[in-house]
N, C-alpha and C. Protein backbone atom coordinates (compact mmCIF):
# COMPACT_ATOMS: atom_id res chain seq x y z
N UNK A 1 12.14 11.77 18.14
CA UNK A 1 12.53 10.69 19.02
C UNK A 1 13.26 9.63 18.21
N UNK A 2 14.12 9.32 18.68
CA UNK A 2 14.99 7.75 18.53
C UNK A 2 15.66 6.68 18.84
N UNK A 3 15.14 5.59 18.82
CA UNK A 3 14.94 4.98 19.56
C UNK A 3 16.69 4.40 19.77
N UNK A 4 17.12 4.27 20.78
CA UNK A 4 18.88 4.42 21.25
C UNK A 4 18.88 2.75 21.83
N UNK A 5 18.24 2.13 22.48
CA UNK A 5 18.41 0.76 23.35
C UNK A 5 19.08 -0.46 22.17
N UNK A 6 20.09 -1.16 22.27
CA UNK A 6 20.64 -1.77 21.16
C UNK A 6 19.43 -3.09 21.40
N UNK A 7 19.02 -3.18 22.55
CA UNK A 7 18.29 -4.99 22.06
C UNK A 7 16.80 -4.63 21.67
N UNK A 8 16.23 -3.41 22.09
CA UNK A 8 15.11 -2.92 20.80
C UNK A 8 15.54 -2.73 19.98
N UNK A 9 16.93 -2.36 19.52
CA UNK A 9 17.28 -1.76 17.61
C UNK A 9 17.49 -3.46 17.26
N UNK A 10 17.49 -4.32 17.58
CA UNK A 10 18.26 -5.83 17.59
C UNK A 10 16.69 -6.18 17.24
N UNK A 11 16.07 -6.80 17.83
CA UNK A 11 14.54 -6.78 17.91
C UNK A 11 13.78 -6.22 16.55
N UNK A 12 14.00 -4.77 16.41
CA UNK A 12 13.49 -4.47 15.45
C UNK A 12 14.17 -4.84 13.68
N UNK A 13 15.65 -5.27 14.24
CA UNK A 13 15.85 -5.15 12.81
C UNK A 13 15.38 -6.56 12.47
N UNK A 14 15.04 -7.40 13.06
CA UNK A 14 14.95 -9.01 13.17
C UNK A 14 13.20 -8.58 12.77
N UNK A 15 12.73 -7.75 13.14
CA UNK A 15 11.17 -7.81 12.57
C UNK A 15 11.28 -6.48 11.00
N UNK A 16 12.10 -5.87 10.54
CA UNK A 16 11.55 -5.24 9.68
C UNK A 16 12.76 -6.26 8.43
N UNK A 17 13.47 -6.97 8.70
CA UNK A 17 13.98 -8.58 7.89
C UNK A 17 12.67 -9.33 7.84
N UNK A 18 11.62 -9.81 8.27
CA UNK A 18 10.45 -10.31 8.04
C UNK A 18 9.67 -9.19 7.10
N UNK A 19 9.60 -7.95 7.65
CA UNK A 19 8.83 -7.35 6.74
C UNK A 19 9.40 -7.15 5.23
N UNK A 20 10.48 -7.44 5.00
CA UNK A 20 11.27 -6.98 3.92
C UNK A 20 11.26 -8.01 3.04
N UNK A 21 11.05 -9.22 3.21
CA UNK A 21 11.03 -10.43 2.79
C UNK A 21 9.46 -10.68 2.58
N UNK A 22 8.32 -10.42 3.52
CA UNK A 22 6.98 -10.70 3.13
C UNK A 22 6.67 -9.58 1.84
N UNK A 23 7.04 -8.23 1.47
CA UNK A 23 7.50 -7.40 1.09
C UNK A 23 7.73 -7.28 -0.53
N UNK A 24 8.50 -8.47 -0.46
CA UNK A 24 9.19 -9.13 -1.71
C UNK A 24 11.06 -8.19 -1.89
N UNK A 25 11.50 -7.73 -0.90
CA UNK A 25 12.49 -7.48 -0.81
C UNK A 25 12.54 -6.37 -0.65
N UNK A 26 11.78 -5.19 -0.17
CA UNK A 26 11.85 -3.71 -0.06
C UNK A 26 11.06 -3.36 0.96
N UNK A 27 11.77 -2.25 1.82
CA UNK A 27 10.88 -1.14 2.95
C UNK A 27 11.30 0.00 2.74
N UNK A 28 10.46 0.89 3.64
CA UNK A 28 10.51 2.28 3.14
C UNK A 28 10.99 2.61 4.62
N UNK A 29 11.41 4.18 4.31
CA UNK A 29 11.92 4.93 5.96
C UNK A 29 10.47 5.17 6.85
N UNK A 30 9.53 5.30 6.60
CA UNK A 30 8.48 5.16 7.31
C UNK A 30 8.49 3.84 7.97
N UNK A 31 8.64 2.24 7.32
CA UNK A 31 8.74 1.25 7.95
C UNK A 31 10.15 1.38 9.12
N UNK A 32 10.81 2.20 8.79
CA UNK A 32 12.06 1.90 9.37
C UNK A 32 11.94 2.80 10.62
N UNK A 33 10.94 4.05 10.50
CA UNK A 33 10.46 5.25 11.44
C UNK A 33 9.52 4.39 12.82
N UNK A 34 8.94 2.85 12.10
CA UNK A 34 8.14 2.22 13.16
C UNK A 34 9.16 1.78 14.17
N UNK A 35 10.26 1.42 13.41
CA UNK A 35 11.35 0.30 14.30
C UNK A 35 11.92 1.17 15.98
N UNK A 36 11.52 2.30 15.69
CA UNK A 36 11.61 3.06 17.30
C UNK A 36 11.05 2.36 18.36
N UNK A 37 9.71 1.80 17.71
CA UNK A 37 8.63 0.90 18.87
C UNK A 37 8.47 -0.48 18.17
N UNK A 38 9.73 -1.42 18.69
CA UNK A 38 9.90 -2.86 18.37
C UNK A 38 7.87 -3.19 17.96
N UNK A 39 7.63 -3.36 19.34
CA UNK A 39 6.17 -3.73 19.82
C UNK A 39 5.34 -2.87 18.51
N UNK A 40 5.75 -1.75 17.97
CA UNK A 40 4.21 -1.08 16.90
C UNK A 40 5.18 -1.69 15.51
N UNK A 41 5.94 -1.84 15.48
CA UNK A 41 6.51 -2.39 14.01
C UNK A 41 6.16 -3.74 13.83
N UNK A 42 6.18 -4.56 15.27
CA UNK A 42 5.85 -6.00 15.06
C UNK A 42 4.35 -6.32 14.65
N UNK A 43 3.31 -4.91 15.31
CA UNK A 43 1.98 -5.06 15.24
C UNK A 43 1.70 -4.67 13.77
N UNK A 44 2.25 -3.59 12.95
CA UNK A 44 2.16 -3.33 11.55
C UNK A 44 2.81 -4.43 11.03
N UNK A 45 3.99 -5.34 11.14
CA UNK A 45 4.44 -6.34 10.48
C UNK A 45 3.54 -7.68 10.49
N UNK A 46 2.78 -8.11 11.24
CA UNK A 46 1.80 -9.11 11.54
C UNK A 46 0.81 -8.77 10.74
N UNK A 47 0.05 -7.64 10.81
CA UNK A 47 -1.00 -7.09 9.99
C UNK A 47 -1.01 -7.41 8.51
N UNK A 48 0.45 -6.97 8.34
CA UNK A 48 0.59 -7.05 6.56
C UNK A 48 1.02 -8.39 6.41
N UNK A 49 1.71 -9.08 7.47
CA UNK A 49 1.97 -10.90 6.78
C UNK A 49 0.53 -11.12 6.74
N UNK A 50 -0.23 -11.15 7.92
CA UNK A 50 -1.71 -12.09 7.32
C UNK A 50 -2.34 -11.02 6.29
N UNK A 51 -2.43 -9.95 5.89
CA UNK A 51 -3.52 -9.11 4.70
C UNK A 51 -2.82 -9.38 3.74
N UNK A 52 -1.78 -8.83 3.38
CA UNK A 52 -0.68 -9.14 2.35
C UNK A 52 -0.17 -10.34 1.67
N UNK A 53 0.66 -10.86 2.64
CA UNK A 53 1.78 -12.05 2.20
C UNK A 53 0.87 -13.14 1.65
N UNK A 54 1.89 -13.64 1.17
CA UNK A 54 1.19 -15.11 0.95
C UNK A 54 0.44 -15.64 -0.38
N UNK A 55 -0.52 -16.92 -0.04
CA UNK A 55 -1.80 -16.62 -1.10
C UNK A 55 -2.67 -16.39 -0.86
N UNK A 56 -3.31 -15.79 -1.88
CA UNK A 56 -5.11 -15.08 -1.77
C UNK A 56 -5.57 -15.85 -2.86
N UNK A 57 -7.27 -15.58 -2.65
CA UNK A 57 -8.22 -15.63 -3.11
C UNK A 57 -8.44 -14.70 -4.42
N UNK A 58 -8.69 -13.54 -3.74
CA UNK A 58 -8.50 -12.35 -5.12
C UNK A 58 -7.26 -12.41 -5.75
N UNK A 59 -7.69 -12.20 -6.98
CA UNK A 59 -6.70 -12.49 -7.77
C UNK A 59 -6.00 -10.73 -7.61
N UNK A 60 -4.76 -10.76 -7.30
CA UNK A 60 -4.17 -9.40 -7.43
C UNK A 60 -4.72 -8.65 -7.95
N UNK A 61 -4.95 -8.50 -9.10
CA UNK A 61 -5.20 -7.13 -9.60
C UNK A 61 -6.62 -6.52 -9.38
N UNK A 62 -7.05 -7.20 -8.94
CA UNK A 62 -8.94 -6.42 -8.08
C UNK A 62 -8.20 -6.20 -6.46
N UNK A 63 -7.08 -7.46 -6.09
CA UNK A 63 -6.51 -6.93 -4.41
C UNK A 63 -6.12 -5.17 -4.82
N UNK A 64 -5.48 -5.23 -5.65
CA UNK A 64 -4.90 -3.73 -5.77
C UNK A 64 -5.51 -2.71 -6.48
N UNK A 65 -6.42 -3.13 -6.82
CA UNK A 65 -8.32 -2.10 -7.43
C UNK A 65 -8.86 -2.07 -5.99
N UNK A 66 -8.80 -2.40 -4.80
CA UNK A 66 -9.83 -2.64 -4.13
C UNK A 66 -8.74 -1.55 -3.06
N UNK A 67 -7.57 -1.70 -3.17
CA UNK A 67 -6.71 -1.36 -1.93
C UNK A 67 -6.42 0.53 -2.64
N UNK A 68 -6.73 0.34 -3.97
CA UNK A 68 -6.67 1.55 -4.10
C UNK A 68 -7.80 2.28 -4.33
N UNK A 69 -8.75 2.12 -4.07
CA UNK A 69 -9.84 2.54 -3.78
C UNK A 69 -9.79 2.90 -2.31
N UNK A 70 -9.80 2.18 -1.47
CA UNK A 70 -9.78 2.35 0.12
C UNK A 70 -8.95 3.34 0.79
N UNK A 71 -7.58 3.73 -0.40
CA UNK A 71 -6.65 4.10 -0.04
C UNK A 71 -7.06 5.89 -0.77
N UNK A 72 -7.65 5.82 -1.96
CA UNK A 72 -8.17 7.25 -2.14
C UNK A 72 -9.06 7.45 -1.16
N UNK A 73 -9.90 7.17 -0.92
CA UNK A 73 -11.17 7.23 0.47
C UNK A 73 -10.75 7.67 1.17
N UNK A 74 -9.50 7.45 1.31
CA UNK A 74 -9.00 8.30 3.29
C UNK A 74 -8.31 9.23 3.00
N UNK A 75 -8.00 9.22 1.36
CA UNK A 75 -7.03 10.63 0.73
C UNK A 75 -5.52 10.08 1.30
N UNK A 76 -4.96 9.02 0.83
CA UNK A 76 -3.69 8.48 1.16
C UNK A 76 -2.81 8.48 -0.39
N UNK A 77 -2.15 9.24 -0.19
CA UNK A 77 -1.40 9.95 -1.30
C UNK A 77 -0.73 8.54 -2.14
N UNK A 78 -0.78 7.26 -1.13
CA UNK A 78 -0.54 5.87 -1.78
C UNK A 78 -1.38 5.42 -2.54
N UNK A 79 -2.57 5.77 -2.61
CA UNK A 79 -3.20 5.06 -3.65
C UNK A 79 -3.16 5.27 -5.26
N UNK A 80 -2.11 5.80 -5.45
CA UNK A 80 -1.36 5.89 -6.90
C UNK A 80 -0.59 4.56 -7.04
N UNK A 81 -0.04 4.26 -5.98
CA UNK A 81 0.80 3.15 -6.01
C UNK A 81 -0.17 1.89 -6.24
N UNK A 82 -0.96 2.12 -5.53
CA UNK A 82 -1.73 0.34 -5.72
C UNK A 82 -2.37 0.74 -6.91
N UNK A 83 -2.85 2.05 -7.70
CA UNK A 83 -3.33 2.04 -8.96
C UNK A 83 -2.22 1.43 -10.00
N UNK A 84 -0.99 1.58 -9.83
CA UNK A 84 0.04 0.79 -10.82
C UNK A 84 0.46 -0.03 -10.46
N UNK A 85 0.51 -0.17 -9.43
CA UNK A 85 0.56 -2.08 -9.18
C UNK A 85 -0.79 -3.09 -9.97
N UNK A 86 -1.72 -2.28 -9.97
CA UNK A 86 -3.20 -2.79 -10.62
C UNK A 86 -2.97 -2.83 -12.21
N UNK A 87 -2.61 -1.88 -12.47
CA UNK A 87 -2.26 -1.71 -14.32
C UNK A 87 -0.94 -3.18 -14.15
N UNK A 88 -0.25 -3.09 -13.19
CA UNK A 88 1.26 -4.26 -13.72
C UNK A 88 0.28 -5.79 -13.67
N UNK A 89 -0.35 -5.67 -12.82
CA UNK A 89 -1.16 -6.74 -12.17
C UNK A 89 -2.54 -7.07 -13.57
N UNK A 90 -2.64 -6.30 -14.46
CA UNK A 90 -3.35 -6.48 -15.77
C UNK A 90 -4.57 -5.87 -15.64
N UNK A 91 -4.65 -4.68 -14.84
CA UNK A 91 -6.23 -4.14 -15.22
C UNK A 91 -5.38 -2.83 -16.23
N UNK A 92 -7.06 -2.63 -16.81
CA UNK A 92 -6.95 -1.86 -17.83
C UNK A 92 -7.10 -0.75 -17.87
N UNK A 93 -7.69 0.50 -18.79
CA UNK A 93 -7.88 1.19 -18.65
C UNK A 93 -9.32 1.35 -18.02
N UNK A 94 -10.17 0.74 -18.91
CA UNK A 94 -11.67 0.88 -18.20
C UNK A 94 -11.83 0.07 -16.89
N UNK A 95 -10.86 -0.60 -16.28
CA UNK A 95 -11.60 -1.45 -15.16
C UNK A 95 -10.73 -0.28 -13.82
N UNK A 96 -9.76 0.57 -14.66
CA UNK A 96 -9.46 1.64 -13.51
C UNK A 96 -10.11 2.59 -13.52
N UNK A 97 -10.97 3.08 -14.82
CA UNK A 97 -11.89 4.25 -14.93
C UNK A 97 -13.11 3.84 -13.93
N UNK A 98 -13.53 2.35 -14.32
CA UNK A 98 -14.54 2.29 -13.50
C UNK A 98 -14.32 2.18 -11.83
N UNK A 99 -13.01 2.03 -11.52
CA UNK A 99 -12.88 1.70 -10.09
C UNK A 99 -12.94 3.18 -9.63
N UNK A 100 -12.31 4.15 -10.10
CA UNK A 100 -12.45 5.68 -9.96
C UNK A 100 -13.26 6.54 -9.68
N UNK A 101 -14.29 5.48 -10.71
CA UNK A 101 -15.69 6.33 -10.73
C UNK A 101 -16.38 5.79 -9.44
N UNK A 102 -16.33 4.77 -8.97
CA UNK A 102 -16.64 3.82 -7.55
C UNK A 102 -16.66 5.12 -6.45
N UNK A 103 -15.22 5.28 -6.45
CA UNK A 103 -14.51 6.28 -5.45
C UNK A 103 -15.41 7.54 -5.82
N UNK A 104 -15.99 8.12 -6.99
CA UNK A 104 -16.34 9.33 -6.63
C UNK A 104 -17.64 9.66 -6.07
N UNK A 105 -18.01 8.24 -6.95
CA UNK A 105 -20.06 7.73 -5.73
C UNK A 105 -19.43 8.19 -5.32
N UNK A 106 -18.95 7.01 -3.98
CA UNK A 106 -19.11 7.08 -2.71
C UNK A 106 -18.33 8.36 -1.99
N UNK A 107 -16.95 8.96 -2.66
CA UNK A 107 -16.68 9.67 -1.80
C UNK A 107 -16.59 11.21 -2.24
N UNK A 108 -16.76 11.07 -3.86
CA UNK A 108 -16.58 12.68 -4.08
C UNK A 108 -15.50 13.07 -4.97
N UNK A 109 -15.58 14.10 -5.37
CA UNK A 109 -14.12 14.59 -6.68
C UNK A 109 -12.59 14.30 -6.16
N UNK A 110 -12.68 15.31 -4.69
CA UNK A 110 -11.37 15.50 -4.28
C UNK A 110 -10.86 14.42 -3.86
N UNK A 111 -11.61 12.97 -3.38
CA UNK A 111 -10.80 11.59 -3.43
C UNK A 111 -10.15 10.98 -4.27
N UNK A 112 -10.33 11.44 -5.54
CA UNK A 112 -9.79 10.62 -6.69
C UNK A 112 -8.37 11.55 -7.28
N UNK A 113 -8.05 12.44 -6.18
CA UNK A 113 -7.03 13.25 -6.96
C UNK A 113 -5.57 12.64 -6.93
N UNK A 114 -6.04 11.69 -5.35
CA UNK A 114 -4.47 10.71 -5.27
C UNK A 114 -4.12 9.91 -6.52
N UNK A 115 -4.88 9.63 -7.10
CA UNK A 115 -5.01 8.35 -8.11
C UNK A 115 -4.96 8.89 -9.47
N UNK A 116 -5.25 10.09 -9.88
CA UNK A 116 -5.20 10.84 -11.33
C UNK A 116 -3.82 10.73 -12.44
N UNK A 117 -3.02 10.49 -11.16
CA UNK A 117 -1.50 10.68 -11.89
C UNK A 117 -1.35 9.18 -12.72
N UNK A 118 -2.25 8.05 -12.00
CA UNK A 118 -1.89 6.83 -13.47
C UNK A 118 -2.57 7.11 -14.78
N UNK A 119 -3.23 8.11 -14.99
CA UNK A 119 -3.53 8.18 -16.31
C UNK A 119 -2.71 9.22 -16.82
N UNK A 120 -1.74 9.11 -18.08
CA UNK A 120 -0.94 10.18 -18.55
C UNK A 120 -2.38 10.52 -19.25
N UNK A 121 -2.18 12.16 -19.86
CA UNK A 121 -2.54 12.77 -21.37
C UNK A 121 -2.97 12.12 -22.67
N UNK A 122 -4.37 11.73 -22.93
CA UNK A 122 -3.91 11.29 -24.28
C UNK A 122 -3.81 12.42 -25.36
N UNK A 123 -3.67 11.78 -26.65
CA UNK A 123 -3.16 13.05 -27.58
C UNK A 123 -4.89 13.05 -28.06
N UNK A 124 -5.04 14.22 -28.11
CA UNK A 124 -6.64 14.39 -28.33
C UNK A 124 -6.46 15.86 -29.40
């Protein structure tokens, strides 16, 4: 499906310019796959201005220990991404080993496989 009406494509591009900017200047074709349904792009764009944007409390780099944790849990092939946003954001090696190990309590081996790829090889 695609969405053809020019004042929903008008509409949407006016809401995924908000998302692109809360964002810090980038979307993906999945964000751009919402813009079919003005109304579900505006409801995912609202979501992430108040969770996302802005200032927080947590200091980033536990926001993105915490988001990638949540994000192995459901087996979301993204939670590699918030694991290196977490390393840019200044966690380390052990505060990602231990967030890993969090994930396997609670959820098990095969959750943590999204997230394996931020640790390269060491030379052993």
């Amino acid at each position: 499906m695609k969405q053809t009406d020019e004042k929903k494509l008008a509409e949407a591009r006016e809401t995924l310019e908000r998302l692109r900017e809360a964002r810090g200047g980038s979307i993906s074709g999945g964000h751009r796959q919402l813009a079919n349904d003005p109304a579900l792009l505006k409801a995912f764009t609202d979501s992430f201005v108040d969770c996302c944007a802005g200032e927080h409390v947590i200091p980033e780099k536990y926001r993105q220990l915490m988001l990638m944790c949540l994000c192995a849990a459901k087996g979301y092939d993204i939670a590699v991404n918030h694991a290196r946003a977490a390393e840019q954001a200044g966690a380390g090696i052990e505060e990602m080993g231990e967030a890993i190990r969090l994930i396997i309590n609670v959820c098990g081996c095969p959750a943590i496989l999204s997230v394996m790829d931020v640790f390269e090889e060491p030379e052993i």
